[in-house]
C-alpha atoms as a PDB file:
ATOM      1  CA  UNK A   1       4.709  64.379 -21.662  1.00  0.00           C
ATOM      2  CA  UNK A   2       1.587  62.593 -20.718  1.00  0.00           C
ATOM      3  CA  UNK A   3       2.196  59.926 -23.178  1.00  0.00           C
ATOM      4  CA  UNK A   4       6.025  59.404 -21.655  1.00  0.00           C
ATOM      5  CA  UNK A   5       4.323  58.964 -18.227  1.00  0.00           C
ATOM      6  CA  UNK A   6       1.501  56.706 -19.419  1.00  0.00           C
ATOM      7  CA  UNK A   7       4.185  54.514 -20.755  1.00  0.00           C
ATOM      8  CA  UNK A   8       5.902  54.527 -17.199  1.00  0.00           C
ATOM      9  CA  UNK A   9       2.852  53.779 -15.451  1.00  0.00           C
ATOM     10  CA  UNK A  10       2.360  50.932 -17.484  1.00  0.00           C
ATOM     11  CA  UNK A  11       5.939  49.401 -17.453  1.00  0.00           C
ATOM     12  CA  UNK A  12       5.741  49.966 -13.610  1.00  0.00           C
ATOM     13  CA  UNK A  13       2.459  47.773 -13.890  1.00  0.00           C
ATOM     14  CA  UNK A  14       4.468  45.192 -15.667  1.00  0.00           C
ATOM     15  CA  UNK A  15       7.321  45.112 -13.569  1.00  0.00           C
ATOM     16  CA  UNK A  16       5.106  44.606 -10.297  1.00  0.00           C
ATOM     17  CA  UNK A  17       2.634  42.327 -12.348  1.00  0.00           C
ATOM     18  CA  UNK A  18       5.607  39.869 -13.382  1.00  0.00           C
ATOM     19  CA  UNK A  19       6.902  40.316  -9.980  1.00  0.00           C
ATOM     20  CA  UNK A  20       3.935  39.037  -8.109  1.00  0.00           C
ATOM     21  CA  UNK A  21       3.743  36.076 -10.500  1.00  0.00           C
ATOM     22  CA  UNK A  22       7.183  34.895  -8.353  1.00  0.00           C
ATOM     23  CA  UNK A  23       5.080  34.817  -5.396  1.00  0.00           C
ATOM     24  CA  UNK A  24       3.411  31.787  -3.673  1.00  0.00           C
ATOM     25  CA  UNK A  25       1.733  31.030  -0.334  1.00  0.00           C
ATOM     26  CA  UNK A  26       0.136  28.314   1.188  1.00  0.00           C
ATOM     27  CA  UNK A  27      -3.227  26.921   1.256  1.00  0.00           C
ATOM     28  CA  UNK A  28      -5.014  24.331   3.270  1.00  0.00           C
ATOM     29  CA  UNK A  29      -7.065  23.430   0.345  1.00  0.00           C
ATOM     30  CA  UNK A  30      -7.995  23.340  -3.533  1.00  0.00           C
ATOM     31  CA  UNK A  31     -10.963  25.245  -5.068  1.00  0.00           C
ATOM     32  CA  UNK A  32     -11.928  22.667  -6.658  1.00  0.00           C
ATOM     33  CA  UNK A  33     -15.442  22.388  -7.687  1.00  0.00           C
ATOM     34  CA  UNK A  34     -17.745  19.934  -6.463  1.00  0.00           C
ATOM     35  CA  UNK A  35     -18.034  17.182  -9.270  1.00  0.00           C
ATOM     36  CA  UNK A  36     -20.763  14.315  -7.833  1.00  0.00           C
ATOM     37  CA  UNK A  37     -20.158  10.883  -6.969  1.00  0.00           C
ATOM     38  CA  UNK A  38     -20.656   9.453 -10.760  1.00  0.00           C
ATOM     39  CA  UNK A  39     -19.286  11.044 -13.872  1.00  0.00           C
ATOM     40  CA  UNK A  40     -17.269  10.375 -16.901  1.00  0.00           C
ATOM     41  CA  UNK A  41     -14.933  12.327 -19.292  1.00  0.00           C
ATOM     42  CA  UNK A  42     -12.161  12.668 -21.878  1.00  0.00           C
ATOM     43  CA  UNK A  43      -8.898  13.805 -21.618  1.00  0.00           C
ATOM     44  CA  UNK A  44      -5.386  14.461 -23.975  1.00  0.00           C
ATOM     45  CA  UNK A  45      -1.831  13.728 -22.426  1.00  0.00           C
ATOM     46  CA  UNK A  46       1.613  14.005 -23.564  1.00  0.00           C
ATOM     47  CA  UNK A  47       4.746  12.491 -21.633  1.00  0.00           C
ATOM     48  CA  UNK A  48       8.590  13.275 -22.036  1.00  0.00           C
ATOM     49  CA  UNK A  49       9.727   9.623 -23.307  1.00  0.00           C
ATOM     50  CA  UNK A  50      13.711   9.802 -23.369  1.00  0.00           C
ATOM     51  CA  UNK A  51      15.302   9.358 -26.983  1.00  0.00           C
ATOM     52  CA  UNK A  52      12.272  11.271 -28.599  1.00  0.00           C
ATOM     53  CA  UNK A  53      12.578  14.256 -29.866  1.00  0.00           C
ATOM     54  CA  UNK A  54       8.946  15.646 -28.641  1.00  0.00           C
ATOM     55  CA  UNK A  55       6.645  14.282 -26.470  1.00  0.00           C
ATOM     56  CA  UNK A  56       4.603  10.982 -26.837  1.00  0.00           C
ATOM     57  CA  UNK A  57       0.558  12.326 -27.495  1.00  0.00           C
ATOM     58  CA  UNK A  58      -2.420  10.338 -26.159  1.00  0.00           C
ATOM     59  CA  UNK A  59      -6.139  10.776 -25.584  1.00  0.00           C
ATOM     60  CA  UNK A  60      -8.564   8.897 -24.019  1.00  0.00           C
ATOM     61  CA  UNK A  61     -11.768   8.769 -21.518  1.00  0.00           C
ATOM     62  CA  UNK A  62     -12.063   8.658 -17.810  1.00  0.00           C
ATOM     63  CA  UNK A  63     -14.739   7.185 -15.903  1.00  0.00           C
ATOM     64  CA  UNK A  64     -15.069   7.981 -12.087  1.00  0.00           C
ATOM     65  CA  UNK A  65     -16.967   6.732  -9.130  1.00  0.00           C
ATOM     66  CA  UNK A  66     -16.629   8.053  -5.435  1.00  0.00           C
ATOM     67  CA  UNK A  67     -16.889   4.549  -3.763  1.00  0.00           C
ATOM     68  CA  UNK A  68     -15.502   2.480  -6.845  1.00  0.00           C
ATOM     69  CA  UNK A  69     -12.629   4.323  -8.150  1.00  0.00           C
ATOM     70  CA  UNK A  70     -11.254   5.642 -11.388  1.00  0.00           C
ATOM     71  CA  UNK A  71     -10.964   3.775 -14.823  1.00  0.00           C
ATOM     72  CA  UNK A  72      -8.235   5.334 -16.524  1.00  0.00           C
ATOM     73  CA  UNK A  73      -8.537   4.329 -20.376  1.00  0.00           C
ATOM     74  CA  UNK A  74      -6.524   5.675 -23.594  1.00  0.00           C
ATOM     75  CA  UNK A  75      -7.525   4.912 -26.715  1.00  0.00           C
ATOM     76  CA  UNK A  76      -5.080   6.485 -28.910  1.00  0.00           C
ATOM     77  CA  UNK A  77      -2.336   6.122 -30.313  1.00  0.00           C
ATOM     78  CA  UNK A  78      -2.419   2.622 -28.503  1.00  0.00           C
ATOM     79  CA  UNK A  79      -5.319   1.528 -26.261  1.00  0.00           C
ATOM     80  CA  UNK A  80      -4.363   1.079 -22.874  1.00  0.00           C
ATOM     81  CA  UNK A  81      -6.811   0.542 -19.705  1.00  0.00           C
ATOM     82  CA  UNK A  82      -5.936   0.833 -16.033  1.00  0.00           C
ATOM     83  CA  UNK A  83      -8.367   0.810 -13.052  1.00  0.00           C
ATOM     84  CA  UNK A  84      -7.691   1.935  -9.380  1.00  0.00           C
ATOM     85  CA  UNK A  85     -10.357   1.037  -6.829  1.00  0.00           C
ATOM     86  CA  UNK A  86     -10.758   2.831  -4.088  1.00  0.00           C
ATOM     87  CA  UNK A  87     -10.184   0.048  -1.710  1.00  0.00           C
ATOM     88  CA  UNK A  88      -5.929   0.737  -3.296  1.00  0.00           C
ATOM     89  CA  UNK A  89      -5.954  -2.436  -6.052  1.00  0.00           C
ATOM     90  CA  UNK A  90      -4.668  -1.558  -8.998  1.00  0.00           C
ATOM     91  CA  UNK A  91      -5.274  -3.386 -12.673  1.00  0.00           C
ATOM     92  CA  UNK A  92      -3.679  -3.051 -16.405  1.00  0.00           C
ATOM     93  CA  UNK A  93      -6.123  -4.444 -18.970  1.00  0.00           C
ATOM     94  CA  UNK A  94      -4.882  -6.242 -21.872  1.00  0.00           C
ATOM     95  CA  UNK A  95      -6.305  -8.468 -24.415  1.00  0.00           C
ATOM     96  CA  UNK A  96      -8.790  -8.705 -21.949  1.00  0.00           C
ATOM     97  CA  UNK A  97      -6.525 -10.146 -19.090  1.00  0.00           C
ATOM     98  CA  UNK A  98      -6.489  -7.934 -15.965  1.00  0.00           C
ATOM     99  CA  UNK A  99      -2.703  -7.986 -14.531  1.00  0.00           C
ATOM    100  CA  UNK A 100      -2.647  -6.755 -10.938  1.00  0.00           C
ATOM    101  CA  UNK A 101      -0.029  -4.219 -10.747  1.00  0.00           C
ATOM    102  CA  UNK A 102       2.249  -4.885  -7.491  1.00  0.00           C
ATOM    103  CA  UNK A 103       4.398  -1.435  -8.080  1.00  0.00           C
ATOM    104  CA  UNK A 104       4.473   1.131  -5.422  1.00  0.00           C
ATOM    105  CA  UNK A 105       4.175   4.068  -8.528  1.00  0.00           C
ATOM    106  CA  UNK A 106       0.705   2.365  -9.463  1.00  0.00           C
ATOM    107  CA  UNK A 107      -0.225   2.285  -6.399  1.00  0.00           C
ATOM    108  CA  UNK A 108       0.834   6.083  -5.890  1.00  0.00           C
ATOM    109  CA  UNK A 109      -1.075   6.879  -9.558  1.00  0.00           C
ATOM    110  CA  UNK A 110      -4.169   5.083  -8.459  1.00  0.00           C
ATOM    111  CA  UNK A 111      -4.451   7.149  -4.851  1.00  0.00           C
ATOM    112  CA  UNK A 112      -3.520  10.088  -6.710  1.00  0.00           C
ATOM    113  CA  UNK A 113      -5.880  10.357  -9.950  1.00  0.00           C
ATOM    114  CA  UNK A 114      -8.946   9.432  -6.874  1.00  0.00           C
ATOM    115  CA  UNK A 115      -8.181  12.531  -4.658  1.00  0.00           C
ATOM    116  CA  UNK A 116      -7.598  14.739  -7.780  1.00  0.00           C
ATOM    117  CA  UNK A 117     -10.555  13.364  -9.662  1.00  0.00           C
ATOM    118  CA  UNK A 118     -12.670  13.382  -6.908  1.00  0.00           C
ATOM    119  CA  UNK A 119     -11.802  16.123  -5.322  1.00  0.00           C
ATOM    120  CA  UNK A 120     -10.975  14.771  -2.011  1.00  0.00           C
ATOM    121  CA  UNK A 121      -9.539  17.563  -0.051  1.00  0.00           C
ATOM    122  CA  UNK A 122      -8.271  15.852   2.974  1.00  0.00           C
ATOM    123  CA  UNK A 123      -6.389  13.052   1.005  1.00  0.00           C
ATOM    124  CA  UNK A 124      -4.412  15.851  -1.349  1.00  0.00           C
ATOM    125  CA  UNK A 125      -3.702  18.265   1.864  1.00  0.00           C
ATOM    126  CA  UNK A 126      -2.146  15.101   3.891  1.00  0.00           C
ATOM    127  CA  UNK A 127      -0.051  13.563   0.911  1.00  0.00           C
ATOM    128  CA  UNK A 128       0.986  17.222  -0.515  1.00  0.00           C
ATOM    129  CA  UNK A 129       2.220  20.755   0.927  1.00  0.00           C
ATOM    130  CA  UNK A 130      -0.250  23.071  -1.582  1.00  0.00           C
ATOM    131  CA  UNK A 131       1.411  26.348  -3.352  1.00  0.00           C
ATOM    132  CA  UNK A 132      -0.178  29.034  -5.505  1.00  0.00           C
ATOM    133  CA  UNK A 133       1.292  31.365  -7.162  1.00  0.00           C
ATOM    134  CA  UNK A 134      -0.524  33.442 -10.038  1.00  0.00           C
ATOM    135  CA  UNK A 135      -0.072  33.145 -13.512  1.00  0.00           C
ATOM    136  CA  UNK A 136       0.936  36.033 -16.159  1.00  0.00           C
ATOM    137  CA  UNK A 137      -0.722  36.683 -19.006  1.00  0.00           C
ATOM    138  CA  UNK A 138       0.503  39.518 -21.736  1.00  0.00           C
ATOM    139  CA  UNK A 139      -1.532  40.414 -24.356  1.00  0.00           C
ATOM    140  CA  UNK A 140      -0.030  41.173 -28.134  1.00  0.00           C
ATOM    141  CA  UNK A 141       0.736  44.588 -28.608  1.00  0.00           C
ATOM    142  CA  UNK A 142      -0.028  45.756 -24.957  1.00  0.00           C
ATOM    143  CA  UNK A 143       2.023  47.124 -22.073  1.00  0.00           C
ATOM    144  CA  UNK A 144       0.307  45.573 -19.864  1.00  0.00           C
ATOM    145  CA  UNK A 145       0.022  42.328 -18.237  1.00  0.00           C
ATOM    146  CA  UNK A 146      -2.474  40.800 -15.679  1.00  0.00           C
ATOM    147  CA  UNK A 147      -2.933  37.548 -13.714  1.00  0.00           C
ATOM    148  CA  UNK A 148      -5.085  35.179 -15.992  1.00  0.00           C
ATOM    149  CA  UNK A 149      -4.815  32.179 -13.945  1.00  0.00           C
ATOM    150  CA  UNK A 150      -4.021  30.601 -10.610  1.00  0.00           C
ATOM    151  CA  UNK A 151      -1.190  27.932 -10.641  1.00  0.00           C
ATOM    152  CA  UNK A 152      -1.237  25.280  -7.981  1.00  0.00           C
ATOM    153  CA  UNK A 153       1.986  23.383  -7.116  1.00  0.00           C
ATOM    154  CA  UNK A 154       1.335  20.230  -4.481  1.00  0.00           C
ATOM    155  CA  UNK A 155       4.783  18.994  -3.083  1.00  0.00           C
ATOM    156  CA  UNK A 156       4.788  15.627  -1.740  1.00  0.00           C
ATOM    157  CA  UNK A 157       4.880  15.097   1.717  1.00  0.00           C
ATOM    158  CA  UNK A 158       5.625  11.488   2.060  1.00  0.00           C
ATOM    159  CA  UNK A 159       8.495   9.359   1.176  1.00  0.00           C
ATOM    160  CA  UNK A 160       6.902   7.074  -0.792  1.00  0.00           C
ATOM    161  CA  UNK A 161       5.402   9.995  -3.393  1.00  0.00           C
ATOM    162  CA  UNK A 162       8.922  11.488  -3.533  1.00  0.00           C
ATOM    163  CA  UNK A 163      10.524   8.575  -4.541  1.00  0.00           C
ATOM    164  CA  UNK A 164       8.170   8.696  -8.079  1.00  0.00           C
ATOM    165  CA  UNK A 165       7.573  12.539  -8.143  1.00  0.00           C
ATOM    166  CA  UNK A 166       9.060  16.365  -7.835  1.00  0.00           C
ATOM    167  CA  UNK A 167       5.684  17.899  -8.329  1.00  0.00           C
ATOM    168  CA  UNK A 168       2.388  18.177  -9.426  1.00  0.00           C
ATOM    169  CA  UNK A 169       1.364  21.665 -10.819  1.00  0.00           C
ATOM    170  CA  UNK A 170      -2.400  22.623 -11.313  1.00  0.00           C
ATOM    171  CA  UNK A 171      -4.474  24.609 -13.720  1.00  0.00           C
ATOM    172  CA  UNK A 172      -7.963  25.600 -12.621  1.00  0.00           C
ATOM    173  CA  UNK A 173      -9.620  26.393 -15.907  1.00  0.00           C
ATOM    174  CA  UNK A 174     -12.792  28.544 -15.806  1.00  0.00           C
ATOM    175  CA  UNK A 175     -15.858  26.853 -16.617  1.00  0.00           C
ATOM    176  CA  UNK A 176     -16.724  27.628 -20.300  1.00  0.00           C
ATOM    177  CA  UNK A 177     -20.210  27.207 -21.295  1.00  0.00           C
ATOM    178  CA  UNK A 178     -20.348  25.261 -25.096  1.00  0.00           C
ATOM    179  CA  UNK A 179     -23.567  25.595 -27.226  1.00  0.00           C
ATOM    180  CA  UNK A 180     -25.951  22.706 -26.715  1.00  0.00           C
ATOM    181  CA  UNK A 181     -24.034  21.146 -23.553  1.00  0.00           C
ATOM    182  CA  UNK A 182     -23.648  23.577 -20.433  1.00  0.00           C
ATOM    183  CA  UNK A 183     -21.118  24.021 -18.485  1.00  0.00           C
ATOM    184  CA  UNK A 184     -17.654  22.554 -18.275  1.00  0.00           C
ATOM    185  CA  UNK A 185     -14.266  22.769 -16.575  1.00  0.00           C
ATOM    186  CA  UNK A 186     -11.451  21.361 -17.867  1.00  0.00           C
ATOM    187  CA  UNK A 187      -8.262  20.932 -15.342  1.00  0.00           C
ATOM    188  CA  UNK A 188      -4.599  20.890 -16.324  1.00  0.00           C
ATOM    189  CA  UNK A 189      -2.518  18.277 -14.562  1.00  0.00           C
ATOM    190  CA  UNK A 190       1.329  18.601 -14.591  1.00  0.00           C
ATOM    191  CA  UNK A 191       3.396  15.683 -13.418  1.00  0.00           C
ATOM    192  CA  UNK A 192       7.615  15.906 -13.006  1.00  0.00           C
ATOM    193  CA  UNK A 193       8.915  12.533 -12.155  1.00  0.00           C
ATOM    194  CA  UNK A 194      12.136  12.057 -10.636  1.00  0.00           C
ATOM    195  CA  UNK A 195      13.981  11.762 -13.709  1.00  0.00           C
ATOM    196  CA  UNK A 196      12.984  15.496 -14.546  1.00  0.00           C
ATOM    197  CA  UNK A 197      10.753  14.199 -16.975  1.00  0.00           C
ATOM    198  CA  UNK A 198       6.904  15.930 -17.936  1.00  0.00           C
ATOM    199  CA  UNK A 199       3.523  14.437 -18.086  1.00  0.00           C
ATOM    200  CA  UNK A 200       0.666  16.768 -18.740  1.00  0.00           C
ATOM    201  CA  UNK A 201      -3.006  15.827 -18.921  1.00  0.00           C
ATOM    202  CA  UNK A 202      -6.035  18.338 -19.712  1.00  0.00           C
ATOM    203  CA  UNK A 203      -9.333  16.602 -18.574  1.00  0.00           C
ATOM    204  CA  UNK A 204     -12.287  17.380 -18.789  1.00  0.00           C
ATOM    205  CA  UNK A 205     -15.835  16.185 -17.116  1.00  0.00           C
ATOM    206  CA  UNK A 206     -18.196  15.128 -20.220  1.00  0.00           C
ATOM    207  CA  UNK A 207     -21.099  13.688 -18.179  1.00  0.00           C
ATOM    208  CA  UNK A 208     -22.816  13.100 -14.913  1.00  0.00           C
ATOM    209  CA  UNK A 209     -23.462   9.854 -14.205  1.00  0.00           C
ATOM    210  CA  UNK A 210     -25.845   9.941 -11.132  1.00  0.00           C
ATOM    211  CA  UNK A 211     -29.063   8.045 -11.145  1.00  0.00           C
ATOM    212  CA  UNK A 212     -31.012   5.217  -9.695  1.00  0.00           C
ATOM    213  CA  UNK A 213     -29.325   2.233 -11.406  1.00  0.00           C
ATOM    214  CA  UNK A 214     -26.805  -0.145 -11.141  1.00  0.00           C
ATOM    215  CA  UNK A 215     -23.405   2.152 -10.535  1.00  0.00           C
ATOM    216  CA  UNK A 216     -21.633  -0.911 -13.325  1.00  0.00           C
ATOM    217  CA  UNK A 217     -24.399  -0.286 -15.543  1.00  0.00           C
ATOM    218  CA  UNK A 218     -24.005   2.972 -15.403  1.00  0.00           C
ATOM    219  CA  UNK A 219     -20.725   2.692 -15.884  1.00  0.00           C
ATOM    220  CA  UNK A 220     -21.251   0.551 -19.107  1.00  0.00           C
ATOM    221  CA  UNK A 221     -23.142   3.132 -20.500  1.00  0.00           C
ATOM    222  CA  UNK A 222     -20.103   5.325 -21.304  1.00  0.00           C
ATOM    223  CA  UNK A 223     -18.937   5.443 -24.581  1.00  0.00           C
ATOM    224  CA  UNK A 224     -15.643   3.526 -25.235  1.00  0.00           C
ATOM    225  CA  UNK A 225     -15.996   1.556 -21.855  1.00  0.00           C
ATOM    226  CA  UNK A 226     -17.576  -2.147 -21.702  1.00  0.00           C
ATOM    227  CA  UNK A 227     -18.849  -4.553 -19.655  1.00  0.00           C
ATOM    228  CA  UNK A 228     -15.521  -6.219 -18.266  1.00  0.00           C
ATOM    229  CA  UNK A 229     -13.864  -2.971 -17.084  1.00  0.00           C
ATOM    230  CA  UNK A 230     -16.936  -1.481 -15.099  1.00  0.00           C
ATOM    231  CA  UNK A 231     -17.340  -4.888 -13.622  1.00  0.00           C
ATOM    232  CA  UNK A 232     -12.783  -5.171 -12.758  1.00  0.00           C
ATOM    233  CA  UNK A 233     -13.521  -2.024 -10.501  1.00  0.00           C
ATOM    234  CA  UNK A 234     -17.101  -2.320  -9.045  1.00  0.00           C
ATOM    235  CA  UNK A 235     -16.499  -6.048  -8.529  1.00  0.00           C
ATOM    236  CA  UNK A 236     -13.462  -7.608  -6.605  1.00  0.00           C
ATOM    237  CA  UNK A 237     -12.385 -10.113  -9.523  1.00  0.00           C
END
């Protein structure tokens, strides 16, 4: 008898459990953690490409400075640089020729991997209405189920964002202390574009940056990065 009841407790558990996990409410902000002006780090993506069967992998490094911008740089399968200053310019590097891309969805990317890279609350909470909603997690061979994770969904607000994208959703990963390197966060970044299609990027920060000298030196120093890319977003060309 106790057993029979134990299991109905638990399946009652479940049943609320999963039903909370349909619930969302609003929030004026992120908690995202404070990342510095300077820092640099690596991150895997995959994108829906339509006619392939799975989705097109990539990897790369990011480099990010508060009053610069972002270089956005993947290295495999195909390298392939962009870098969005702050200022709104946007540049793809190729061959070593810097093409200034005129598009209104670079332009969008570039203002968009800023305030999510850097954290800047008051740019996400005017271009997108922010969601949460909790996510489920079920262990093997258990009844029950708990919330493992907060999901954040950021709707655009403007025109101009929902004429590229449905919605970005967000995974706040714990920060997970590695042997020999402290602490970490990595962030999940889920992109649908109008055409229903995925992107998803996991990033993660690899190194602070900050320091006394030159920000383009600095930025130099990063592996994979050189001279000519550092200089495209600290300098106007």
């Amino acid at each position: 008898m106790m057993l029979k009841q134990s299991r109905i407790v638990a399946l009652c558990l479940t049943s609320l459990m999963l039903g909370l996990s349909n619930l969302s409410y609003s929030l004026d902000q992120l908690p995202l953690p404070s990342q510095g002006c300077s820092f640099s780090g690596s991150f895997t993506q995959s994108k829906d490409v339509a006619g392939l069967v799975g989705p097109l992998l990539s990897a790369g490094v990011f480099y990010y400075h508060c009053e610069a911008g972002v270089i956005w740089k993947t290295k495999s399968p195909v390298s392939q640089i962009f870098v969005f200053r702050k200022t709104g310019e946007a540049y793809k590097l190729q061959q070593q020729t810097a093409t200034v891309l005129k598009s209104a969805q670079g332009k969008v990317l570039g203002r968009l991997l800023n305030s999510l890279i850097g954290g800047d609350q008051n740019q996400i909470a005017e271009q997108f209405k922010i969601t949460t909603r909790p996510e489920i997690e079920c262990q093997e061979g258990s009844e029950a189920c708990k919330p493992s994770a907060e999901i954040y969904s950021l709707e655009p607000r403007k025109r101009s964002l929902k004429r590229g994208l449905k919605v970005i959703e967000l995974n706040l990963a714990q920060p997970k202390e590695e042997e020999g390197e402290g602490q970490s966060m990595s962030v999940g970044i889920s992109i649908l574009d109008r055409k229903d299609q995925w992107t998803r990027i996991i990033s993660s920060k690899t190194e602070n940056l900050e320091g006394l000298t030159d920000s383009a030196l600095r930025c130099s120093e990063v592996v994979s990065l050189n001279k000519q890319e550092c200089d495209l977003l600290h300098d106007a060309p």
